[in-house]
N, C-alpha and C. Protein backbone atom coordinates (compact mmCIF):
# COMPACT_ATOMS: atom_id res chain seq x y z
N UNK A 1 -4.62 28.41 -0.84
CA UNK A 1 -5.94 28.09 -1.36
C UNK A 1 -6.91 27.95 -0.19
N UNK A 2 -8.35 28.77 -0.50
CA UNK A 2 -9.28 28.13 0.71
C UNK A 2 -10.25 27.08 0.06
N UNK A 3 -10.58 26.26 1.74
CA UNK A 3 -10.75 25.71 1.52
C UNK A 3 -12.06 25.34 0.75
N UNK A 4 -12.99 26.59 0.65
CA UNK A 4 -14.27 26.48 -0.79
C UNK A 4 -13.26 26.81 -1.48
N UNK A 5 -12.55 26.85 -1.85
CA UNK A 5 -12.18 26.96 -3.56
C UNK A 5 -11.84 25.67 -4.52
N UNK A 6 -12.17 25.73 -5.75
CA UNK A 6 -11.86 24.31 -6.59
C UNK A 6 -9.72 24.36 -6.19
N UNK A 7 -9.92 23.37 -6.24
CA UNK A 7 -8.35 22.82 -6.33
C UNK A 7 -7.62 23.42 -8.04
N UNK A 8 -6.58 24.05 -8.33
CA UNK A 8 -6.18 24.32 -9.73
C UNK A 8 -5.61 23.02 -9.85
N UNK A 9 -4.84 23.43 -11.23
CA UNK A 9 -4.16 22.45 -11.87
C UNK A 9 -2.77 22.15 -11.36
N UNK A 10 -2.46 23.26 -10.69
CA UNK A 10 -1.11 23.15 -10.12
C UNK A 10 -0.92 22.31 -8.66
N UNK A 11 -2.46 22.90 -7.78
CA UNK A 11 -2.36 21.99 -6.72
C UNK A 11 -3.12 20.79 -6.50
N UNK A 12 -3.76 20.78 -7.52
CA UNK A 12 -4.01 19.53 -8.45
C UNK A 12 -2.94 18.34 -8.24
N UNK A 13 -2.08 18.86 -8.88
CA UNK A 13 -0.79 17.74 -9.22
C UNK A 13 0.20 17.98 -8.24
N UNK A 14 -0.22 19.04 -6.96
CA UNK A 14 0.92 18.71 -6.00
C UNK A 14 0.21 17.67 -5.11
N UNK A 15 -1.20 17.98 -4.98
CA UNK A 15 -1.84 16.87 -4.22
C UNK A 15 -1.29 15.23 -4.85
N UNK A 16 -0.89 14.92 -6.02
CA UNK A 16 -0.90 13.92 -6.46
C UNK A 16 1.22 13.18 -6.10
N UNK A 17 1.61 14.61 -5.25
CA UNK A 17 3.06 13.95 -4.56
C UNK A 17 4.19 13.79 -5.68
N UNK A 18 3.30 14.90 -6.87
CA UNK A 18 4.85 14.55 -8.05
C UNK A 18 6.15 14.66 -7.39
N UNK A 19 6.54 15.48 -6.22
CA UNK A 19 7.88 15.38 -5.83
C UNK A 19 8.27 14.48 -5.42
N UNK A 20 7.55 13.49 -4.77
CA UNK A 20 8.08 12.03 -4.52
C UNK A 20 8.28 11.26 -5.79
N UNK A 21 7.29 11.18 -6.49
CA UNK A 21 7.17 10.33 -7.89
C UNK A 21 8.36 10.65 -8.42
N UNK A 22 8.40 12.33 -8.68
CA UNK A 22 9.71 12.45 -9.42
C UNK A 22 11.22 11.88 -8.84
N UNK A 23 11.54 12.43 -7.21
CA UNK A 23 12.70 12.11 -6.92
C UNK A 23 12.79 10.40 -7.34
N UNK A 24 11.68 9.71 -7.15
CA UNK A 24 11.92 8.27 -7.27
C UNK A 24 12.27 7.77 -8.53
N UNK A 25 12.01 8.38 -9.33
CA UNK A 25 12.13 8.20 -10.78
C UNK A 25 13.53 8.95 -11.28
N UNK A 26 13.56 9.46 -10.39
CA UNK A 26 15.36 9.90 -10.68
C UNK A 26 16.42 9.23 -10.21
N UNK A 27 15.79 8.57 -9.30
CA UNK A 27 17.02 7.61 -8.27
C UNK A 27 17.15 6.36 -9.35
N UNK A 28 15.90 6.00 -10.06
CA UNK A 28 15.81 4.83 -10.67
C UNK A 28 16.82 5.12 -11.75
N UNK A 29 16.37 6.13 -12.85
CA UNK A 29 17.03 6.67 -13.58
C UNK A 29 18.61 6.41 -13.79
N UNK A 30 19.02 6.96 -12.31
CA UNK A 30 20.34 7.50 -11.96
C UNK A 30 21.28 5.84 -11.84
N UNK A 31 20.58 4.85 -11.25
CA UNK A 31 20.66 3.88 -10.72
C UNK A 31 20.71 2.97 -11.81
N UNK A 32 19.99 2.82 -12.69
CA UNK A 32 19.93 2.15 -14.28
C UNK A 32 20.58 2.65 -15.61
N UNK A 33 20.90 3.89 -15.34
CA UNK A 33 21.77 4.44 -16.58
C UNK A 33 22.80 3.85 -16.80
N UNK A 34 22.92 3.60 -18.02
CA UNK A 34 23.82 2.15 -18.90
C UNK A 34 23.38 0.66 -18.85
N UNK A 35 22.28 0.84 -18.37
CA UNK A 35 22.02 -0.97 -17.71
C UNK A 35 20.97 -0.65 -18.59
N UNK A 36 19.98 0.41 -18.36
CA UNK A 36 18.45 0.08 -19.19
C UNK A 36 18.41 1.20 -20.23
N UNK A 37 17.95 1.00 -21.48
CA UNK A 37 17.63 1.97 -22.25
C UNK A 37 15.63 1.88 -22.25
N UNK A 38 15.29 3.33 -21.85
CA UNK A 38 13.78 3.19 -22.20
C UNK A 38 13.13 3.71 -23.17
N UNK A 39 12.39 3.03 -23.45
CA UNK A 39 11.41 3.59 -24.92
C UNK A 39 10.10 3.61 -24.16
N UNK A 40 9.08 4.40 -25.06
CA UNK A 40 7.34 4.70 -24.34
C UNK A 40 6.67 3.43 -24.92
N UNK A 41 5.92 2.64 -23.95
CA UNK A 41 4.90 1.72 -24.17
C UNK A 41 3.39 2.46 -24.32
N UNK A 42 3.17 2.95 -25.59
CA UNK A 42 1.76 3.68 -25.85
C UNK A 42 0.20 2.41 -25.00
N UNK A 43 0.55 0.80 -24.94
CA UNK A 43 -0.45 0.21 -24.57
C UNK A 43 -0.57 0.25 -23.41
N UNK A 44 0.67 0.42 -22.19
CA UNK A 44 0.50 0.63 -20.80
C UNK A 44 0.53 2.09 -20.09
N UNK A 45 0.85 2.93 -21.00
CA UNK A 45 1.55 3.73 -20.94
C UNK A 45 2.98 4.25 -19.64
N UNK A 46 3.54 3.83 -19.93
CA UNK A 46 4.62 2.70 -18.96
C UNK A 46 5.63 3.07 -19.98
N UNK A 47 7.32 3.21 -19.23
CA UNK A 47 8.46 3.42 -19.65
C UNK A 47 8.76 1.78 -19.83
N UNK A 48 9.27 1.65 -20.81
CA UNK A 48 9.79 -0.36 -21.19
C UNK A 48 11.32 -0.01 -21.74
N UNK A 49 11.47 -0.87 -20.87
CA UNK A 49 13.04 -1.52 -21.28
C UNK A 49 13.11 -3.33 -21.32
N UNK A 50 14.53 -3.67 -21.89
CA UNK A 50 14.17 -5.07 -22.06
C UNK A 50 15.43 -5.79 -21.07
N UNK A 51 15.79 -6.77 -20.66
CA UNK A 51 17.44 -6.83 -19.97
C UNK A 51 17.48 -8.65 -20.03
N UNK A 52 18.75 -8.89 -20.37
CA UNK A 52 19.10 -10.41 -20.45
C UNK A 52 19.24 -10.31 -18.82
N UNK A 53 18.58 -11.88 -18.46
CA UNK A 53 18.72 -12.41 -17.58
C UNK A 53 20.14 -12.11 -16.44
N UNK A 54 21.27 -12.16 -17.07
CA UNK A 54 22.64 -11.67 -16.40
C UNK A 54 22.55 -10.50 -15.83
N UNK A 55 21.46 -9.79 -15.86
CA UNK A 55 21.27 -8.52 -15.41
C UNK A 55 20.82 -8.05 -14.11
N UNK A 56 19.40 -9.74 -14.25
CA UNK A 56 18.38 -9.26 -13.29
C UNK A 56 18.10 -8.77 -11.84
N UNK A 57 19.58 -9.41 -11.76
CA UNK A 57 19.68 -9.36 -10.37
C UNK A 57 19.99 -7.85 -9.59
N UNK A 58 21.00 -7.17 -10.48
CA UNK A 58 21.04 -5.65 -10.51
C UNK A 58 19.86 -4.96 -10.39
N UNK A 59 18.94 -5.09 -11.34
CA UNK A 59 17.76 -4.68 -11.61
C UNK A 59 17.16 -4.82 -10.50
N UNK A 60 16.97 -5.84 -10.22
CA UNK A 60 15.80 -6.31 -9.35
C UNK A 60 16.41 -5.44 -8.00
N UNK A 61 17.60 -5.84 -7.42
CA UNK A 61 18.03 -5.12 -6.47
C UNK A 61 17.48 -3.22 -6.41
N UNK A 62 17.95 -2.58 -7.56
CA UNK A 62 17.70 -1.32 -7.63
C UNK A 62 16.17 -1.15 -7.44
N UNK A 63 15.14 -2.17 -8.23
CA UNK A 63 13.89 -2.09 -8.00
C UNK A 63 13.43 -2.02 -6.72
N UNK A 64 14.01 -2.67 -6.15
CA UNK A 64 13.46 -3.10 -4.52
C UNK A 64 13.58 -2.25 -3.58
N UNK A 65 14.98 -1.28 -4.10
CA UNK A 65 15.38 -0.56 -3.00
C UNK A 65 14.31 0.73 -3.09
N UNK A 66 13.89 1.24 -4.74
CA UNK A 66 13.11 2.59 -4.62
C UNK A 66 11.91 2.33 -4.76
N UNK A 67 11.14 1.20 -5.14
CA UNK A 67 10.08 0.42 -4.92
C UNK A 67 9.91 -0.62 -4.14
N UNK A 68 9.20 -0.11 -2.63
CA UNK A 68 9.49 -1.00 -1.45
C UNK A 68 8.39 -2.32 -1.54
N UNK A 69 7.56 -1.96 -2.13
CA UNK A 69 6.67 -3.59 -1.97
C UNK A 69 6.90 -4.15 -3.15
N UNK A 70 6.75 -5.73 -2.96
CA UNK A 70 7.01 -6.52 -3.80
C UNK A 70 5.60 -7.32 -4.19
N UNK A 71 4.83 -7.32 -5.03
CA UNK A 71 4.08 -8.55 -5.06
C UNK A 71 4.12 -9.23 -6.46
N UNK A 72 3.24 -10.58 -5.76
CA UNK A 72 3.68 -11.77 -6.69
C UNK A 72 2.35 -12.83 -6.61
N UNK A 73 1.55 -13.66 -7.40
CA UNK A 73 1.05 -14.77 -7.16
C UNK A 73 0.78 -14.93 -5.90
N UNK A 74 1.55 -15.28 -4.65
CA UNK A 74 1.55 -15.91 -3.39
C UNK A 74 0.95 -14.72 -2.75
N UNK A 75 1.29 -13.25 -2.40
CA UNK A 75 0.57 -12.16 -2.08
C UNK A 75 -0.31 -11.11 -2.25
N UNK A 76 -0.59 -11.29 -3.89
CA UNK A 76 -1.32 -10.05 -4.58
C UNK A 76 -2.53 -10.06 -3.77
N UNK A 77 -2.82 -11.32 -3.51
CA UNK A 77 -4.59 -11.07 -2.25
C UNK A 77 -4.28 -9.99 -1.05
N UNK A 78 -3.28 -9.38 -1.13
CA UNK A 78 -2.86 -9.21 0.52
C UNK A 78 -3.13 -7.50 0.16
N UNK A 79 -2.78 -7.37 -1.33
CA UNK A 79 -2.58 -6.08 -1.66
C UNK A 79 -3.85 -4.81 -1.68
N UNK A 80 -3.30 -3.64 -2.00
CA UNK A 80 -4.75 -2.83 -1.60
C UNK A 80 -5.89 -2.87 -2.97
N UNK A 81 -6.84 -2.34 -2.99
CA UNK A 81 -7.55 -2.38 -4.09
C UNK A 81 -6.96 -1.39 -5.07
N UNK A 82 -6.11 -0.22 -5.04
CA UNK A 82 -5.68 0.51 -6.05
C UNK A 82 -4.39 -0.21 -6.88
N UNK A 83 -3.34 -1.13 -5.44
CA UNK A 83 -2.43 -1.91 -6.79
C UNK A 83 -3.53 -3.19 -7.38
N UNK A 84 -4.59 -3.64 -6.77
CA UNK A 84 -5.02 -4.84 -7.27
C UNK A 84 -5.77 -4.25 -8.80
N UNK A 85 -6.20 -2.90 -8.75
CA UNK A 85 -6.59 -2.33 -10.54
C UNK A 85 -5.36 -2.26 -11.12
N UNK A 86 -4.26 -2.22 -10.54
CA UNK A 86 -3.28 -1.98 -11.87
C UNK A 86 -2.96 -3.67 -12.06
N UNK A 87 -3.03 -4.22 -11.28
CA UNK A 87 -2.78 -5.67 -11.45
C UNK A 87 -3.97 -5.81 -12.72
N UNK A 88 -5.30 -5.75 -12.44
CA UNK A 88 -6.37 -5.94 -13.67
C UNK A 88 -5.85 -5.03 -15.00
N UNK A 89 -5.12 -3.73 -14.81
CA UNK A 89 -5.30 -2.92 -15.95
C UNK A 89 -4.19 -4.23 -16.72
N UNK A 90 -3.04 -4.67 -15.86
CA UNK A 90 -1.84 -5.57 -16.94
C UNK A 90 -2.27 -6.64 -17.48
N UNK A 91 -3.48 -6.80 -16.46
CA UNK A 91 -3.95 -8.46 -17.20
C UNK A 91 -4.19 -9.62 -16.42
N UNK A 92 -3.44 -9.36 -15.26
CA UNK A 92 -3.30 -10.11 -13.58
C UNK A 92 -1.64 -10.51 -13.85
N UNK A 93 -1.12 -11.18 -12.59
CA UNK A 93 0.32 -11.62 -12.59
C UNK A 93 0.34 -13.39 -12.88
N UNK A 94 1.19 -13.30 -13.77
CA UNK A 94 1.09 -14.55 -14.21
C UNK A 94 2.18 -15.26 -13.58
N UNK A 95 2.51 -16.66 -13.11
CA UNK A 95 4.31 -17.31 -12.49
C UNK A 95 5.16 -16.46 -12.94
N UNK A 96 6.21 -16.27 -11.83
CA UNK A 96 6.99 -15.33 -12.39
C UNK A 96 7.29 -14.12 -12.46
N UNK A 97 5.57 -13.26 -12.66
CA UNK A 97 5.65 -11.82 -13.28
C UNK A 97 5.51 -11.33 -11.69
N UNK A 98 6.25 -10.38 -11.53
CA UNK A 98 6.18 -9.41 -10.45
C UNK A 98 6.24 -8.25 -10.62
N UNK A 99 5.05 -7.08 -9.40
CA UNK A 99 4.96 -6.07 -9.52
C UNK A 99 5.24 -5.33 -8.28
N UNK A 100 6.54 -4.14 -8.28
CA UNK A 100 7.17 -3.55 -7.32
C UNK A 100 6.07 -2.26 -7.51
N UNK A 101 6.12 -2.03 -5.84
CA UNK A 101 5.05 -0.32 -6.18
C UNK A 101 5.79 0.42 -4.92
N UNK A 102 6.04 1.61 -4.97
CA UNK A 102 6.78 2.68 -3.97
C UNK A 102 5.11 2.72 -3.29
N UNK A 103 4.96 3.68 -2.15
CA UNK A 103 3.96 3.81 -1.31
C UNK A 103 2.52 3.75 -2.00
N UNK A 104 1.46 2.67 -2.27
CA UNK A 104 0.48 2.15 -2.36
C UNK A 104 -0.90 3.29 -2.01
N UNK A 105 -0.47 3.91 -0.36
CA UNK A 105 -1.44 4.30 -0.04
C UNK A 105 -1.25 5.81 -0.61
N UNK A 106 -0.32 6.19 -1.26
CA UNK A 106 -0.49 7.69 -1.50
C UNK A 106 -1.18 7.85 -2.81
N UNK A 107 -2.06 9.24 -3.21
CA UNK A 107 -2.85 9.34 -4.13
C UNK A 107 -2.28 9.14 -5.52
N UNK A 108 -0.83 9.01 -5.16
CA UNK A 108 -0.37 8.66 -6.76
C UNK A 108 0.79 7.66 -6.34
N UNK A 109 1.11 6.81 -7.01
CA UNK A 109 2.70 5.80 -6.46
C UNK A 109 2.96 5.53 -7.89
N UNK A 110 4.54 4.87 -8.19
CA UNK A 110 4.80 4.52 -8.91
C UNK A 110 4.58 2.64 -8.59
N UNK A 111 4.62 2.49 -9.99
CA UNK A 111 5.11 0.52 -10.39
C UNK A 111 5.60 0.30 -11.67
N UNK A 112 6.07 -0.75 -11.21
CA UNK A 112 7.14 -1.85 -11.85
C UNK A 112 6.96 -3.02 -11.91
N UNK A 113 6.21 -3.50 -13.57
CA UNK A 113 5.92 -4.79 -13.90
C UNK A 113 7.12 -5.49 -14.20
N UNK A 114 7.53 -6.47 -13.55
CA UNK A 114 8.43 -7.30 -14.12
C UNK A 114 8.15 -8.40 -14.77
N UNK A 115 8.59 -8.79 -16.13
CA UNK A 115 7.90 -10.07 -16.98
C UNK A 115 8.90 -10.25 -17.70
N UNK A 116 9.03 -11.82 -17.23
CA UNK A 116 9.74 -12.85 -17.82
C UNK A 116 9.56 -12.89 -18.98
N UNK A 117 10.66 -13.13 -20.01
CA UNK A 117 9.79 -13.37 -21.39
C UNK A 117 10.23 -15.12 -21.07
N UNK A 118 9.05 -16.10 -22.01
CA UNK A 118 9.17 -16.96 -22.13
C UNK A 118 10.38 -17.86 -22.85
N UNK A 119 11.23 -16.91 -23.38
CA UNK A 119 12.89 -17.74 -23.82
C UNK A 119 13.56 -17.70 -22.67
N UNK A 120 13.64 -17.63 -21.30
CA UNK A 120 14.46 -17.80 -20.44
C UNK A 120 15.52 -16.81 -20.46
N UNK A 121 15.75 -15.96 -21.48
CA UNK A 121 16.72 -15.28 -21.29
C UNK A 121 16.61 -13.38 -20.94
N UNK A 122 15.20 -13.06 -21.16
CA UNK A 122 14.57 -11.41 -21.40
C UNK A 122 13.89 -11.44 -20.21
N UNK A 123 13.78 -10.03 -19.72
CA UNK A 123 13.07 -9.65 -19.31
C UNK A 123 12.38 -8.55 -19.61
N UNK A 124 11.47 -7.80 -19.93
CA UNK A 124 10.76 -6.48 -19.77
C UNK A 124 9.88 -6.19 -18.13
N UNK A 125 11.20 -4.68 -18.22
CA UNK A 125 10.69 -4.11 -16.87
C UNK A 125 9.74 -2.74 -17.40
N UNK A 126 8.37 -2.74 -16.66
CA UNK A 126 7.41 -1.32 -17.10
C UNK A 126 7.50 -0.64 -16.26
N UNK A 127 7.72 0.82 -16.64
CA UNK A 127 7.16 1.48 -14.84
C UNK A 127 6.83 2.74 -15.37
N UNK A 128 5.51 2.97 -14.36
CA UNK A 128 3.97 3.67 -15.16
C UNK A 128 3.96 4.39 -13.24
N UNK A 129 3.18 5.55 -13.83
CA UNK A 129 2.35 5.86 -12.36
C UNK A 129 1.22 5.18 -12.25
N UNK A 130 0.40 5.19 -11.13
CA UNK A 130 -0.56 5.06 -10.79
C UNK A 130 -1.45 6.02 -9.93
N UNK A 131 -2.41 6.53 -10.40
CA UNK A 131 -2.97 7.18 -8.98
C UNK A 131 -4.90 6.78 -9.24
N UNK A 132 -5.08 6.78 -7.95
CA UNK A 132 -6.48 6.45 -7.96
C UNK A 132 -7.72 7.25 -8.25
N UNK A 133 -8.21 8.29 -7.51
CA UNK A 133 -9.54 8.77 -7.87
C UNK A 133 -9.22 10.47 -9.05
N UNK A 134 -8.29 10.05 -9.42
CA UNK A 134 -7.78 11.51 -10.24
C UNK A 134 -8.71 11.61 -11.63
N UNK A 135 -8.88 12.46 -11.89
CA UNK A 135 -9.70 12.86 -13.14
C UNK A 135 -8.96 12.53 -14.25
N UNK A 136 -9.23 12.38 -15.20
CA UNK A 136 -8.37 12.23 -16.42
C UNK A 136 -7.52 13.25 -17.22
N UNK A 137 -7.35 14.73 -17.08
CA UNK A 137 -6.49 15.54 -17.06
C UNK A 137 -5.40 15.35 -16.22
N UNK A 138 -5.90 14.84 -15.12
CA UNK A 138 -4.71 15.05 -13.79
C UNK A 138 -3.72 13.83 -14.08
N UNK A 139 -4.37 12.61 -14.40
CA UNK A 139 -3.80 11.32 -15.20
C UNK A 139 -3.26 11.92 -16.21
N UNK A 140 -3.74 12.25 -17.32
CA UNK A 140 -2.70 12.83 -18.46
C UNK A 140 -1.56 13.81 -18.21
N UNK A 141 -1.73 14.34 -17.33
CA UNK A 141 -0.95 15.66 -17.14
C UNK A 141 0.53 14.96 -16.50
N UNK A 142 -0.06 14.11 -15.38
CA UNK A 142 0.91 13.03 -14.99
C UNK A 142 1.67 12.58 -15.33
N UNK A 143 1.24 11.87 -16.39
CA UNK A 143 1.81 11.06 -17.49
C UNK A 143 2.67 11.75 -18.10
N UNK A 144 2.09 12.55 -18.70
CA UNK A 144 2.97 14.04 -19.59
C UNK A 144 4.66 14.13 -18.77
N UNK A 145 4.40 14.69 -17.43
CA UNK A 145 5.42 14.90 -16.31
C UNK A 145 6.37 13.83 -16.32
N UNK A 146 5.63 12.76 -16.30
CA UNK A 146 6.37 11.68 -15.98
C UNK A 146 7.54 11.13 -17.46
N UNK A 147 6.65 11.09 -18.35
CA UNK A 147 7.69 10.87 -19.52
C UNK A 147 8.76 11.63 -20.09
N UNK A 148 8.60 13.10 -19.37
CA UNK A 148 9.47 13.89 -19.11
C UNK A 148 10.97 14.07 -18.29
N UNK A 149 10.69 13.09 -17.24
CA UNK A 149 11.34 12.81 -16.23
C UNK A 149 12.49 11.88 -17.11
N UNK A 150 12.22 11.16 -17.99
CA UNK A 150 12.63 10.12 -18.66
C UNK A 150 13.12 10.31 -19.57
N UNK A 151 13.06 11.77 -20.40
CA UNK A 151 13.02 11.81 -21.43
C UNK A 151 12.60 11.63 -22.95
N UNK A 152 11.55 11.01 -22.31
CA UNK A 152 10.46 10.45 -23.71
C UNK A 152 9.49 11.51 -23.87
């Protein structure tokens, strides 16, 4: 492509690093199969699964390893302005709720809301892309890709 030319749809969405997104979402995949079953969250649009507490620790481990930052209450100030909108799109982080994100600064990353449910015993884990200045085709198209990856 030169460089006057509009960007297509194809390098569109390579600019947006689906091959990272994807391999990461396969490791997760690969890594949670039998532990998580996912269904589509139409309000976040976010893969949801649910896991008893006896779990979390698995979970959380696998989270950490393919989603390298962790934030929480004590650090979300620290974070960049693109995870601090997905922090606003969930609602903010409440005690407790934590959000894992693979590389922050690239034009698209994945995350992972983690939320306690209030019986002490559930958790629901979300994990949605994110990307920042993308048009809303390139977001949908994303999305599309991504629930694909998953099977939904």
């Amino acid at each position: 492509m030169r460089k006057d030319e509009p960007p297509t749809k194809e390098t569109a969405m390579h600019d947006l690093n689906t091959s990272d997104l994807e391999d990461t979402c396969r490791q997760l995949i690969n890594a949670l199969q039998g532990v998580l079953s996912w269904q589509w969250d139409n309000r976040f649009e976010a893969v949801l699964a649910q896991i008893k507490t006896d779990k979390k620790g698995s979970v959380h481990e696998v989270l950490e390893r393919s989603l390298i930052h962790v934030w929480d209450r004590a650090n979300i100030d620290e974070a960049s302005e693109t995870v601090q909108a997905v922090i606003r799109q969930l609602g903010g982080l409440m005690s407790g709720q934590l959000l894992f994100t693979s590389d922050p600064a690239k034009d698209a990353f994945l995350f992972c809301a983690w939320w306690p449910w209030g019986d002490g015993e559930t958790i629901s884990v979300r994990i949605a892309p994110a990307c920042g200045n993308q048009s809303d085709s390139d977001k949908g198209a994303l999305v599309g890709e991504f629930k694909g990856w998953f099977g939904l």
